[in-house]
N, C-alpha and C. Protein backbone atom coordinates (compact mmCIF):
# COMPACT_ATOMS: atom_id res chain seq x y z
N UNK A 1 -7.70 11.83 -1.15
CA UNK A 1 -6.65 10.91 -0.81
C UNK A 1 -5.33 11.64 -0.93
N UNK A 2 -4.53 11.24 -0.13
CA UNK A 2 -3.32 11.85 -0.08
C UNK A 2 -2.03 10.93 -0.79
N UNK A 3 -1.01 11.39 -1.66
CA UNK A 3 -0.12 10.15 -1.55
C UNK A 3 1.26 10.92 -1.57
N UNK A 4 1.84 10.83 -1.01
CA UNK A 4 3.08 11.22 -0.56
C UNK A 4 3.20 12.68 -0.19
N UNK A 5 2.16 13.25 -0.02
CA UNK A 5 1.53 14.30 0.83
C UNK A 5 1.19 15.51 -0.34
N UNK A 6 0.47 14.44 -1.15
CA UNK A 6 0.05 15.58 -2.53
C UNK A 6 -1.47 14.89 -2.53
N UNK A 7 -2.46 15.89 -2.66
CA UNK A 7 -3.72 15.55 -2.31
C UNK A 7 -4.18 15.23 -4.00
N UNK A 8 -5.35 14.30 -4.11
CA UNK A 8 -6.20 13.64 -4.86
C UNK A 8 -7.21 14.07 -4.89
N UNK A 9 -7.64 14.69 -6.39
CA UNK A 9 -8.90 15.39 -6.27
C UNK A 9 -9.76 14.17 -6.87
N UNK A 10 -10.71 14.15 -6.69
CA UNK A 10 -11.73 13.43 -7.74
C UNK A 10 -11.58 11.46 -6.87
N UNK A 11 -11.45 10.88 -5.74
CA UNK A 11 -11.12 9.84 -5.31
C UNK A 11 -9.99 9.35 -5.92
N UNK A 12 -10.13 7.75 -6.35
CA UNK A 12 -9.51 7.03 -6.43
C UNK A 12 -9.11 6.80 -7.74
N UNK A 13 -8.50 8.28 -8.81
CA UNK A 13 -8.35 8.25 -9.84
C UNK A 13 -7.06 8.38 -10.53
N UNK A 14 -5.80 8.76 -9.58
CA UNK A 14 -4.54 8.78 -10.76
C UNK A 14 -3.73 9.63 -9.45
N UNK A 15 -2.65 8.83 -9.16
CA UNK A 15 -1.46 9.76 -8.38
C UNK A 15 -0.34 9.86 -9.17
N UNK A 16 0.03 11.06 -8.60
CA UNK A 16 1.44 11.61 -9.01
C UNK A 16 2.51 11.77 -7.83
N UNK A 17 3.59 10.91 -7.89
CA UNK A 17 4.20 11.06 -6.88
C UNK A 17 5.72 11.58 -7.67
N UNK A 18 6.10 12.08 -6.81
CA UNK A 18 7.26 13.61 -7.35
C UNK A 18 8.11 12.87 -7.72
N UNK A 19 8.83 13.50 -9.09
CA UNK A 19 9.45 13.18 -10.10
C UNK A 19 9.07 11.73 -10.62
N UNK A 20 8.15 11.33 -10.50
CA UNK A 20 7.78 10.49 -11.29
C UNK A 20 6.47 10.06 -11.86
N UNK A 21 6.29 9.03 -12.86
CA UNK A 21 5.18 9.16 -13.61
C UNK A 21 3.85 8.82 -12.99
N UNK A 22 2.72 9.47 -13.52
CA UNK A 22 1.17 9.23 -12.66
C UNK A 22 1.01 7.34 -13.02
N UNK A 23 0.30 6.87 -11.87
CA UNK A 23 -0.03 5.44 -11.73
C UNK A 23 -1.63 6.03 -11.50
N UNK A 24 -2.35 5.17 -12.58
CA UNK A 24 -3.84 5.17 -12.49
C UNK A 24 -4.04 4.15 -11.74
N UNK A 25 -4.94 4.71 -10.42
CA UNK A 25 -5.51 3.88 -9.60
C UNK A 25 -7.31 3.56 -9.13
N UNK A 26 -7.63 3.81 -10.17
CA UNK A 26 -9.09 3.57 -10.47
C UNK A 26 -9.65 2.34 -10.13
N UNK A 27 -10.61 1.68 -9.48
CA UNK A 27 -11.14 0.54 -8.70
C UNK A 27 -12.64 0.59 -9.20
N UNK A 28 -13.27 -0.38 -9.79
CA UNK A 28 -14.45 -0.40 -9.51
C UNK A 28 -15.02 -0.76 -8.44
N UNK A 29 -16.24 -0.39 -7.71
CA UNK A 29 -16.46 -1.13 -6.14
C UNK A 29 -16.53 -2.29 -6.22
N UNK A 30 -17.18 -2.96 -7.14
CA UNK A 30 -17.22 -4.42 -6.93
C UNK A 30 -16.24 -5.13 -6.57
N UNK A 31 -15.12 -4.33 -6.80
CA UNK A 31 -13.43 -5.07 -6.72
C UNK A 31 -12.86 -4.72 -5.37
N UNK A 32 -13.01 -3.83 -4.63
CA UNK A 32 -13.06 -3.98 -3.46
C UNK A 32 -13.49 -4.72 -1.91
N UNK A 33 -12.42 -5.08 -0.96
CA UNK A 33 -13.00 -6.14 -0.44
C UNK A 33 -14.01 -5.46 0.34
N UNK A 34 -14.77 -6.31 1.02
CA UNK A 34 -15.72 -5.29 1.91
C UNK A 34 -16.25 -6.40 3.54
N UNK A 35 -16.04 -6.14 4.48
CA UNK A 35 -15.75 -7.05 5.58
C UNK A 35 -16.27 -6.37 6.40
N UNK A 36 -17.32 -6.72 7.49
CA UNK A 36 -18.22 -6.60 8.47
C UNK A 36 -17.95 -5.11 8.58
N UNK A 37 -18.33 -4.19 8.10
CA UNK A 37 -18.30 -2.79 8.74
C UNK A 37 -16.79 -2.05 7.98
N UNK A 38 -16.09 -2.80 7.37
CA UNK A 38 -15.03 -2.15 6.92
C UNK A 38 -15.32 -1.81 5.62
N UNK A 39 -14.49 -0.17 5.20
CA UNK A 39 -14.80 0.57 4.26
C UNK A 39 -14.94 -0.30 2.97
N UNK A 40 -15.68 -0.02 2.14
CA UNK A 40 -15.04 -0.56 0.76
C UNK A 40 -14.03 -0.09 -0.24
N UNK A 41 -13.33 1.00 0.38
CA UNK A 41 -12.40 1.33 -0.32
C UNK A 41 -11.58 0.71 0.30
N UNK A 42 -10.55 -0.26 0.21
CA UNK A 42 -9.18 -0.40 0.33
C UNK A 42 -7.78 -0.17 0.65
N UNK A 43 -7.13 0.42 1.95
CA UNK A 43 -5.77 0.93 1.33
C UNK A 43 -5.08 -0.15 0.73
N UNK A 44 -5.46 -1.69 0.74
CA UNK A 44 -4.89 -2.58 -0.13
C UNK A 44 -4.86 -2.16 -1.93
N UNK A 45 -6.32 -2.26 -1.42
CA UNK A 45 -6.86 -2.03 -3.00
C UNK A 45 -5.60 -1.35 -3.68
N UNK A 46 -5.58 0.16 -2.92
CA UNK A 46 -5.16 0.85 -3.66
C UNK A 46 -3.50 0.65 -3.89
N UNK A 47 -2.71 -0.06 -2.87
CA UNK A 47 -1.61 0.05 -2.67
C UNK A 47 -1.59 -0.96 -3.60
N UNK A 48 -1.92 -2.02 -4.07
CA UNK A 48 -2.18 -3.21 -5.35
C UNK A 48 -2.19 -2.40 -6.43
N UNK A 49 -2.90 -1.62 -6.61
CA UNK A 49 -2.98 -0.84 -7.75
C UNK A 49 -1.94 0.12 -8.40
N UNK A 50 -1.30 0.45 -7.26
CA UNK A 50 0.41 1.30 -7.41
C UNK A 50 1.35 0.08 -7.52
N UNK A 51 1.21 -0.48 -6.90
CA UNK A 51 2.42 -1.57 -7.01
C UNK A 51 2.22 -1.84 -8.67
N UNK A 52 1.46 -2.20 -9.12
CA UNK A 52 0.90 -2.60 -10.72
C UNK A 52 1.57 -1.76 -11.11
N UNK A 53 1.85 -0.77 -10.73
CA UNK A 53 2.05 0.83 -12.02
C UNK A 53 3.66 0.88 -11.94
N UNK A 54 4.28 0.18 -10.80
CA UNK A 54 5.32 0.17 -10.37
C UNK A 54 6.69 -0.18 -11.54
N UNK A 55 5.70 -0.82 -12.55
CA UNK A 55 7.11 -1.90 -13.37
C UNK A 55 7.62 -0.80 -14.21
N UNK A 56 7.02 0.47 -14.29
CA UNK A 56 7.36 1.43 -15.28
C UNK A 56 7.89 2.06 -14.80
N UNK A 57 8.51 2.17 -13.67
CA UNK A 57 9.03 3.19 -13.21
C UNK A 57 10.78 3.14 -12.88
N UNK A 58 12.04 3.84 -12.82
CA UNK A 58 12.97 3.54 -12.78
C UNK A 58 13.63 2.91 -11.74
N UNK A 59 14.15 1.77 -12.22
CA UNK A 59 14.72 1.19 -10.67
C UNK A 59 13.91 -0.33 -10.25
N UNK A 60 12.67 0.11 -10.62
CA UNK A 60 11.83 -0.92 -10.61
C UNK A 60 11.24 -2.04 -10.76
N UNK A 61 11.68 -2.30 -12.54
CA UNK A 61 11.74 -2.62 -13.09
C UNK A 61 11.83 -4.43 -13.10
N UNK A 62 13.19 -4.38 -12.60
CA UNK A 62 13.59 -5.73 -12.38
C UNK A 62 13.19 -6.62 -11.02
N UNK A 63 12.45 -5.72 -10.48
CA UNK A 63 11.39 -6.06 -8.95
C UNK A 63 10.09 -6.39 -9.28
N UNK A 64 10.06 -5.79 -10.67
CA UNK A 64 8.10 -5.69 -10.72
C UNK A 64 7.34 -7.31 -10.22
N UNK A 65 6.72 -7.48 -9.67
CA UNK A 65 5.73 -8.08 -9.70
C UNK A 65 6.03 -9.15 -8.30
N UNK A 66 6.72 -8.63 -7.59
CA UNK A 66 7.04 -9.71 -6.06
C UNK A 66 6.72 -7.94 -5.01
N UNK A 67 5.38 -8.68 -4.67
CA UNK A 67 4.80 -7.78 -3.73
C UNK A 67 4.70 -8.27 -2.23
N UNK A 68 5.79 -7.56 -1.04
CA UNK A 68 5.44 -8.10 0.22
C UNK A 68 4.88 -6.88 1.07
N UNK A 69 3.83 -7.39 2.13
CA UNK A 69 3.16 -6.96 3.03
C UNK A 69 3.66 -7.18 4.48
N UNK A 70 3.46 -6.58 5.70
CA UNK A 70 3.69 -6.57 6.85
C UNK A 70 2.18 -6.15 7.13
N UNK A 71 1.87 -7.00 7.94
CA UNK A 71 0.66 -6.75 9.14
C UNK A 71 0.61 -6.55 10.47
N UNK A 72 0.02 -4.96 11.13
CA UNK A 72 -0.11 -5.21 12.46
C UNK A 72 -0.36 -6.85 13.33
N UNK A 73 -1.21 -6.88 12.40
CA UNK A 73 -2.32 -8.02 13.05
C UNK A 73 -2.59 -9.32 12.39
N UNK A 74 -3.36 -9.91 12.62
CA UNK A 74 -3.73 -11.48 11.85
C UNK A 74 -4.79 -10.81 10.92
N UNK A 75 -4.06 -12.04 9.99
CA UNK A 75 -4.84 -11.99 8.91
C UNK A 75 -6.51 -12.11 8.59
N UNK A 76 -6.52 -12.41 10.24
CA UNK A 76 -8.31 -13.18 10.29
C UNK A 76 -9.18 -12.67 11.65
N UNK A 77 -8.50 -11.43 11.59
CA UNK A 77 -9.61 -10.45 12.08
C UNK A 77 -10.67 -9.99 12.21
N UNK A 78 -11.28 -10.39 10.56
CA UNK A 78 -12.03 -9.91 9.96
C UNK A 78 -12.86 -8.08 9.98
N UNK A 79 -11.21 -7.73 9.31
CA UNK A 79 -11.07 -5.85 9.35
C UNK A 79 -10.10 -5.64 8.88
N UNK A 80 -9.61 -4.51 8.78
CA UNK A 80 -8.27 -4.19 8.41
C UNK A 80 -6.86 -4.97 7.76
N UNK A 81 -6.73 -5.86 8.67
CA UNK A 81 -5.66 -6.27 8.16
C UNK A 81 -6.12 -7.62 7.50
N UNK A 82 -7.50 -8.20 7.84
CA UNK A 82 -8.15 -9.32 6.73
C UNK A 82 -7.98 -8.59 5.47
N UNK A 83 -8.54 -7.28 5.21
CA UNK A 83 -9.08 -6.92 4.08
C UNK A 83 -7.40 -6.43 3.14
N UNK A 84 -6.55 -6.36 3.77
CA UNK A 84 -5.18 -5.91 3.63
C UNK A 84 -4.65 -7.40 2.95
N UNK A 85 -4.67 -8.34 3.40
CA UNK A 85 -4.28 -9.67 3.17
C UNK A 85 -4.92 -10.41 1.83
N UNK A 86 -7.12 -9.98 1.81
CA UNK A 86 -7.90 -9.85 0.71
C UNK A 86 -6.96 -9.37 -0.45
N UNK A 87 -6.86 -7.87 -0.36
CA UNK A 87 -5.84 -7.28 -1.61
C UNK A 87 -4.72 -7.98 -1.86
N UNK A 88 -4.26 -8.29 -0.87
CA UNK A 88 -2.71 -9.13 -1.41
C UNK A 88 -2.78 -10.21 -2.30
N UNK A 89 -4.11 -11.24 -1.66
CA UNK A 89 -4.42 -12.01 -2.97
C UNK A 89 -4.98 -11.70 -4.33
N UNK A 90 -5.83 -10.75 -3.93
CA UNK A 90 -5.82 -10.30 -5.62
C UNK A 90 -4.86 -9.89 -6.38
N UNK A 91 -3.88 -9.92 -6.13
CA UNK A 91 -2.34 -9.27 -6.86
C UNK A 91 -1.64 -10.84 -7.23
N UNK A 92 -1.99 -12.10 -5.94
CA UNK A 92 -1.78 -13.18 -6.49
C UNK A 92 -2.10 -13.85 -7.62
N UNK A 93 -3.63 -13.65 -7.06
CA UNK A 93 -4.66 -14.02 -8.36
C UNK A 93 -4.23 -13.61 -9.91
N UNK A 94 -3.62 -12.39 -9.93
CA UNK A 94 -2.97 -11.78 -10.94
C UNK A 94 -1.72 -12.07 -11.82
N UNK A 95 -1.53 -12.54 -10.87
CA UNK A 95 0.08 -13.70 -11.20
C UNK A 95 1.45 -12.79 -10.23
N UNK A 96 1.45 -12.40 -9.87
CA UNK A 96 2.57 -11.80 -8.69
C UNK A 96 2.52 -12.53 -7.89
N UNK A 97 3.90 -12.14 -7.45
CA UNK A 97 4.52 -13.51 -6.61
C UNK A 97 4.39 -12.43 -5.14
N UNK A 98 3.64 -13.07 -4.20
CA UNK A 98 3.36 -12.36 -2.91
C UNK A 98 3.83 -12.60 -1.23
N UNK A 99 4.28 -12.18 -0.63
CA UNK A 99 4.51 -12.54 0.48
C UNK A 99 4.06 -11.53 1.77
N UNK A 100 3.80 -12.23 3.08
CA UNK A 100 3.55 -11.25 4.04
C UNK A 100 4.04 -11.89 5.32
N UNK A 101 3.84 -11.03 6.28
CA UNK A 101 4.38 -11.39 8.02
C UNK A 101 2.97 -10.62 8.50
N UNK A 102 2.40 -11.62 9.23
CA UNK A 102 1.24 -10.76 10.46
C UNK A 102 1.90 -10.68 11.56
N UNK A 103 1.11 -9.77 12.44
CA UNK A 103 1.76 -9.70 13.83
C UNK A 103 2.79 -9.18 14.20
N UNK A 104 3.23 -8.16 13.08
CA UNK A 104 4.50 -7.69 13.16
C UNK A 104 4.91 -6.91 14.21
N UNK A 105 5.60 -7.03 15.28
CA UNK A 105 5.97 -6.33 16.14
C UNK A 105 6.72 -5.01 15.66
N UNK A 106 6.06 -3.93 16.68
CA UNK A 106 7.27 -2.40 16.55
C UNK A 106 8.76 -2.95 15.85
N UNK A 107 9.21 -3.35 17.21
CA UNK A 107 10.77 -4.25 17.63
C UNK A 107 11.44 -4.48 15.88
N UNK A 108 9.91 -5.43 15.16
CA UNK A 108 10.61 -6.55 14.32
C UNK A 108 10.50 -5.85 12.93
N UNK A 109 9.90 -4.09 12.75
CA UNK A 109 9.62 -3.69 11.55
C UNK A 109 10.85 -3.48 10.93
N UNK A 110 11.84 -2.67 11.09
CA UNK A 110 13.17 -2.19 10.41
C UNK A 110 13.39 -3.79 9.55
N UNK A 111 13.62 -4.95 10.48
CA UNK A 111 14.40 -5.84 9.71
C UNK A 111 13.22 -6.75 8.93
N UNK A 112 11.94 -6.60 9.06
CA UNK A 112 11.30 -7.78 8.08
C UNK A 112 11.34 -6.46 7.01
N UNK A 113 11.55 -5.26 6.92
CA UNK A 113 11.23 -4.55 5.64
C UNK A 113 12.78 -4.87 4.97
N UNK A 114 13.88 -4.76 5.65
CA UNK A 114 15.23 -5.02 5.02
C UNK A 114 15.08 -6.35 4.79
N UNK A 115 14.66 -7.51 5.22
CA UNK A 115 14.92 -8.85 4.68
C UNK A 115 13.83 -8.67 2.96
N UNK A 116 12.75 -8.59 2.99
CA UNK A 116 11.61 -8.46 1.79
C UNK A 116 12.76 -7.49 1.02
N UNK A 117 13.37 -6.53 1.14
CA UNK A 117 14.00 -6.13 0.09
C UNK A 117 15.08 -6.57 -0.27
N UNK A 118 15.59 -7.37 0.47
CA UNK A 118 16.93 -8.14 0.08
C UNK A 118 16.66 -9.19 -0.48
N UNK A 119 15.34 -9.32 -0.83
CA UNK A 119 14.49 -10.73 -1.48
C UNK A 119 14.40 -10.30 -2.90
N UNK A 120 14.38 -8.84 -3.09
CA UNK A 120 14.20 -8.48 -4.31
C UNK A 120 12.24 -8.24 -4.33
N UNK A 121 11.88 -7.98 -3.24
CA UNK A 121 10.79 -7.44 -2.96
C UNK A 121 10.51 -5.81 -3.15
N UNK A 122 9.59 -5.70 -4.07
CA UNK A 122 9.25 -4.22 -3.97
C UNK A 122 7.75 -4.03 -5.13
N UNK A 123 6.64 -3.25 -4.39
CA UNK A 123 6.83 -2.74 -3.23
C UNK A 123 6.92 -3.36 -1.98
N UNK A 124 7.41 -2.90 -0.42
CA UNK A 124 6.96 -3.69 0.51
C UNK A 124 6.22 -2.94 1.13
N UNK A 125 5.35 -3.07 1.41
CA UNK A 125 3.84 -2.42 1.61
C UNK A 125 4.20 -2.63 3.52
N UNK A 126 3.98 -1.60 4.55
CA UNK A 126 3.35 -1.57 5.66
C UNK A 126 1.91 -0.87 5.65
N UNK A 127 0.95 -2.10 6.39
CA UNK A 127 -0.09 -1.63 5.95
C UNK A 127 -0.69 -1.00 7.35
N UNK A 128 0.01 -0.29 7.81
CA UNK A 128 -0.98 0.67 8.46
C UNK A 128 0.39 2.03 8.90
N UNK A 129 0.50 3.13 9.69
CA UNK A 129 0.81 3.94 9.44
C UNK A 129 2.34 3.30 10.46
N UNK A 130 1.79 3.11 11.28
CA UNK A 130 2.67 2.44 12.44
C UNK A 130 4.22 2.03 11.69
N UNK A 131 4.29 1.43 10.36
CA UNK A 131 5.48 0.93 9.58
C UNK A 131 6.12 2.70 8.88
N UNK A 132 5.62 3.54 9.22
CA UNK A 132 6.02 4.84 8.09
C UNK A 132 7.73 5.05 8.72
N UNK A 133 7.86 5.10 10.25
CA UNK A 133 9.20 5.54 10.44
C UNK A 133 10.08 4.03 10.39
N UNK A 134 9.80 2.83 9.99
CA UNK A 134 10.63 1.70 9.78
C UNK A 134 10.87 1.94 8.17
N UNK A 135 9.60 2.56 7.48
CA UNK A 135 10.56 3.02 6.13
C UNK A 135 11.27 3.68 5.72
N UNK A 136 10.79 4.67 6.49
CA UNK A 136 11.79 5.96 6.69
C UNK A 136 13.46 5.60 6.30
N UNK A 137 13.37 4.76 7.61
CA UNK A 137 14.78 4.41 8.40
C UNK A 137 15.53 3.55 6.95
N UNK A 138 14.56 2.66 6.52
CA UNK A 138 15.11 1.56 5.21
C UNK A 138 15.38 1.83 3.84
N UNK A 139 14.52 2.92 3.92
CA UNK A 139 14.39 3.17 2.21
C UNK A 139 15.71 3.33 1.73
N UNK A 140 16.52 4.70 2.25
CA UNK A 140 17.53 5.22 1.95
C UNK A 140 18.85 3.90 1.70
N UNK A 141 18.61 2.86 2.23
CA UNK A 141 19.31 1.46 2.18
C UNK A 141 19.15 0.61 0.85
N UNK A 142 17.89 0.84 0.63
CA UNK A 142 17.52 -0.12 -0.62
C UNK A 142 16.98 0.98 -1.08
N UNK A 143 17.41 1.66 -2.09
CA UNK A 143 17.15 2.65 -2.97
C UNK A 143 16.53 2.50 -4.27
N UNK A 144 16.31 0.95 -4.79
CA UNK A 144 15.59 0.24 -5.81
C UNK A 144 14.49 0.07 -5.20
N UNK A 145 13.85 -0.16 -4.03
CA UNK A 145 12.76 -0.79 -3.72
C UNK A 145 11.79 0.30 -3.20
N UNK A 146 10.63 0.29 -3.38
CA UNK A 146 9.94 0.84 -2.93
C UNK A 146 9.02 0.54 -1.64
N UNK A 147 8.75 1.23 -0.86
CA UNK A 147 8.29 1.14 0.81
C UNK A 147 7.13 1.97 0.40
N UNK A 148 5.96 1.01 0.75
CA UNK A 148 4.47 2.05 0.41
C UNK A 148 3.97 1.65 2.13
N UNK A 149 3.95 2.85 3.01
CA UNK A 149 2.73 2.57 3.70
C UNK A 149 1.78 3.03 3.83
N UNK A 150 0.16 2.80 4.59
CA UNK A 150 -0.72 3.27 4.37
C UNK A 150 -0.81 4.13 5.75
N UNK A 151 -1.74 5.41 5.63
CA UNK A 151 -2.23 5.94 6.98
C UNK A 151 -1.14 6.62 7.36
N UNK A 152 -0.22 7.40 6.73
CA UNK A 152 0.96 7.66 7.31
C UNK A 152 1.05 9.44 6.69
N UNK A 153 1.44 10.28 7.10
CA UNK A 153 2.01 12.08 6.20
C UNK A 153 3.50 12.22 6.35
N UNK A 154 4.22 10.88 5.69
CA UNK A 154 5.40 11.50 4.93
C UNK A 154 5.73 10.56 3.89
N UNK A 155 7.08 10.94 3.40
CA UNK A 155 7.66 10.08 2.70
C UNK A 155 9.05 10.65 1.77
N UNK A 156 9.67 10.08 1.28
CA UNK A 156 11.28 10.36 0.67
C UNK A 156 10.96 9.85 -0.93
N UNK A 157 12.25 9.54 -1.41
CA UNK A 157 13.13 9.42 -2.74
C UNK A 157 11.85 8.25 -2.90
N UNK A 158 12.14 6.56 -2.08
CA UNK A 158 11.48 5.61 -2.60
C UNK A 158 10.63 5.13 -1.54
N UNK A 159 10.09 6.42 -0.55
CA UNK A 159 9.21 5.95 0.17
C UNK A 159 7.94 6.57 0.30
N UNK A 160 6.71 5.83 0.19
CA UNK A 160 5.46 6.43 -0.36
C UNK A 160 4.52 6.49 0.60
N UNK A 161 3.72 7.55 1.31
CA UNK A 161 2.73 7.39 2.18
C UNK A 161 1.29 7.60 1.68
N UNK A 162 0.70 6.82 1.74
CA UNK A 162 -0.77 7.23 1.08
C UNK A 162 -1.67 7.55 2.44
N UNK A 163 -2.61 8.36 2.18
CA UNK A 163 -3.52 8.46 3.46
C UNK A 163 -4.86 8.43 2.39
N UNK A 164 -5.89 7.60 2.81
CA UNK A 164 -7.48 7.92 2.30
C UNK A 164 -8.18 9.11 2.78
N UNK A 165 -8.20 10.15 2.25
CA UNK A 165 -9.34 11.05 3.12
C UNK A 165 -10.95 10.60 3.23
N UNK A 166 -10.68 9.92 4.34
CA UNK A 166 -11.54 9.37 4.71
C UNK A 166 -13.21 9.81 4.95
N UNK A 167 -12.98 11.31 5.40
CA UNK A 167 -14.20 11.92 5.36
C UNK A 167 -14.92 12.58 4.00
N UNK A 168 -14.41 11.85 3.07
CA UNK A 168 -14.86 12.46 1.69
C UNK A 168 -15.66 11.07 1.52
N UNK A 169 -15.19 10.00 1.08
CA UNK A 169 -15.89 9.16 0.46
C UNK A 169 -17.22 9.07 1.55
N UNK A 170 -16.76 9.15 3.26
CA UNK A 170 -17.69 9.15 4.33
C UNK A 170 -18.97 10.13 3.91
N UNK A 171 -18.44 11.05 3.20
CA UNK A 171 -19.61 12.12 2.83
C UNK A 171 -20.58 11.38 2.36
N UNK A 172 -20.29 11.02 1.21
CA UNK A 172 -21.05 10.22 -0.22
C UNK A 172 -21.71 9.07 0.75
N UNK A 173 -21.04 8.38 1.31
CA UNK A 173 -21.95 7.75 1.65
C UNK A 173 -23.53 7.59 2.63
N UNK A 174 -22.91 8.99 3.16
CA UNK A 174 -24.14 9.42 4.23
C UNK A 174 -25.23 10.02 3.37
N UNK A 175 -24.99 10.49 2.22
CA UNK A 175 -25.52 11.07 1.21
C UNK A 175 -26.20 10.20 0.30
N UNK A 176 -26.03 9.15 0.24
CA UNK A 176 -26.49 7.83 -0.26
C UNK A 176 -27.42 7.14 0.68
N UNK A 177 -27.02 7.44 1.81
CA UNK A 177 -28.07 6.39 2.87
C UNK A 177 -28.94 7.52 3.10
């Protein structure tokens, strides 16, 4: 796994993103959603799991626990952005206060990520790679908040790209079947 373009040895066990402190992101499978053919690893999962680690970190602090999402797509796909929406509630379930937009148009990314941070939203999660240059563009604006998207190879000061290396866990599992 990649997260802000520093690779993850060992899966889904502890990132370090530059100059700041490691967030353990360890998942048991059972806790993962798992939906007609979609992975059981998560980039929700995991982006739930950083956001958690988030309250310790500087800046953060007074954001912790209001987590918003942007979705390509509907929530009821049943794929990707279901299982994206899955994670979001488990962060509810948790007691965080959560919000999201499906269907997010190209057009409409810059300003639903600036409105969620002017909410005092952070992280605001784009969950697929497509949101990486709307964070780009935002981060540097809201410099307290953090912009996590998934599927993406970059990122800045408070903007985080995670990528799953996908053909690793793919290994194990062919190796299993």
């Amino acid at each position: 796994m990649l997260v802000a373009g520093h690779a993850i040895r060992g899966g889904l066990s502890a990132a370090k993103v530059p100059g700041e402190c490691a967030a353990g992101i360890g998942l048991p499978a059972a806790e993962a959603p798992q939906l007609d053919g979609v992975s059981n690893v998560s980039f929700v999962a995991v982006a739930g799991a950083l956001a958690l680690g988030f309250s310790g970190w500087n800046g953060a602090s007074a954001q912790a626990g209001k987590v918003a999402m942007l979705l390509p797509g509907s929530i009821n796909d049943q794929s990707w952005n279901a299982a994206g929406y899955a994670g979001l509630q488990k962060l509810k379930d948790q007691g965080m206060e959560v919000a999201y937009s499906e269907n997010v148009q190209a057009a409409d990314h810059i300003e639903a990520m600036k409105d969620y941070a002017r909410r005092g939203f952070s992280p605001v999660i784009g969950h697929s790679g497509r949101f990486l240059s709307a964070a780009q563009r935002v981060g540097p604006e809201f410099e307290k908040t953090y912009f996590l998207v998934g599927s993406g190879s970059g990122g800045a000061k408070n903007v985080i790209s995670v990528d799953l290396a996908n053909e690793q866990f793919g290994y194990l599992v062919g190796v299993l079947a």
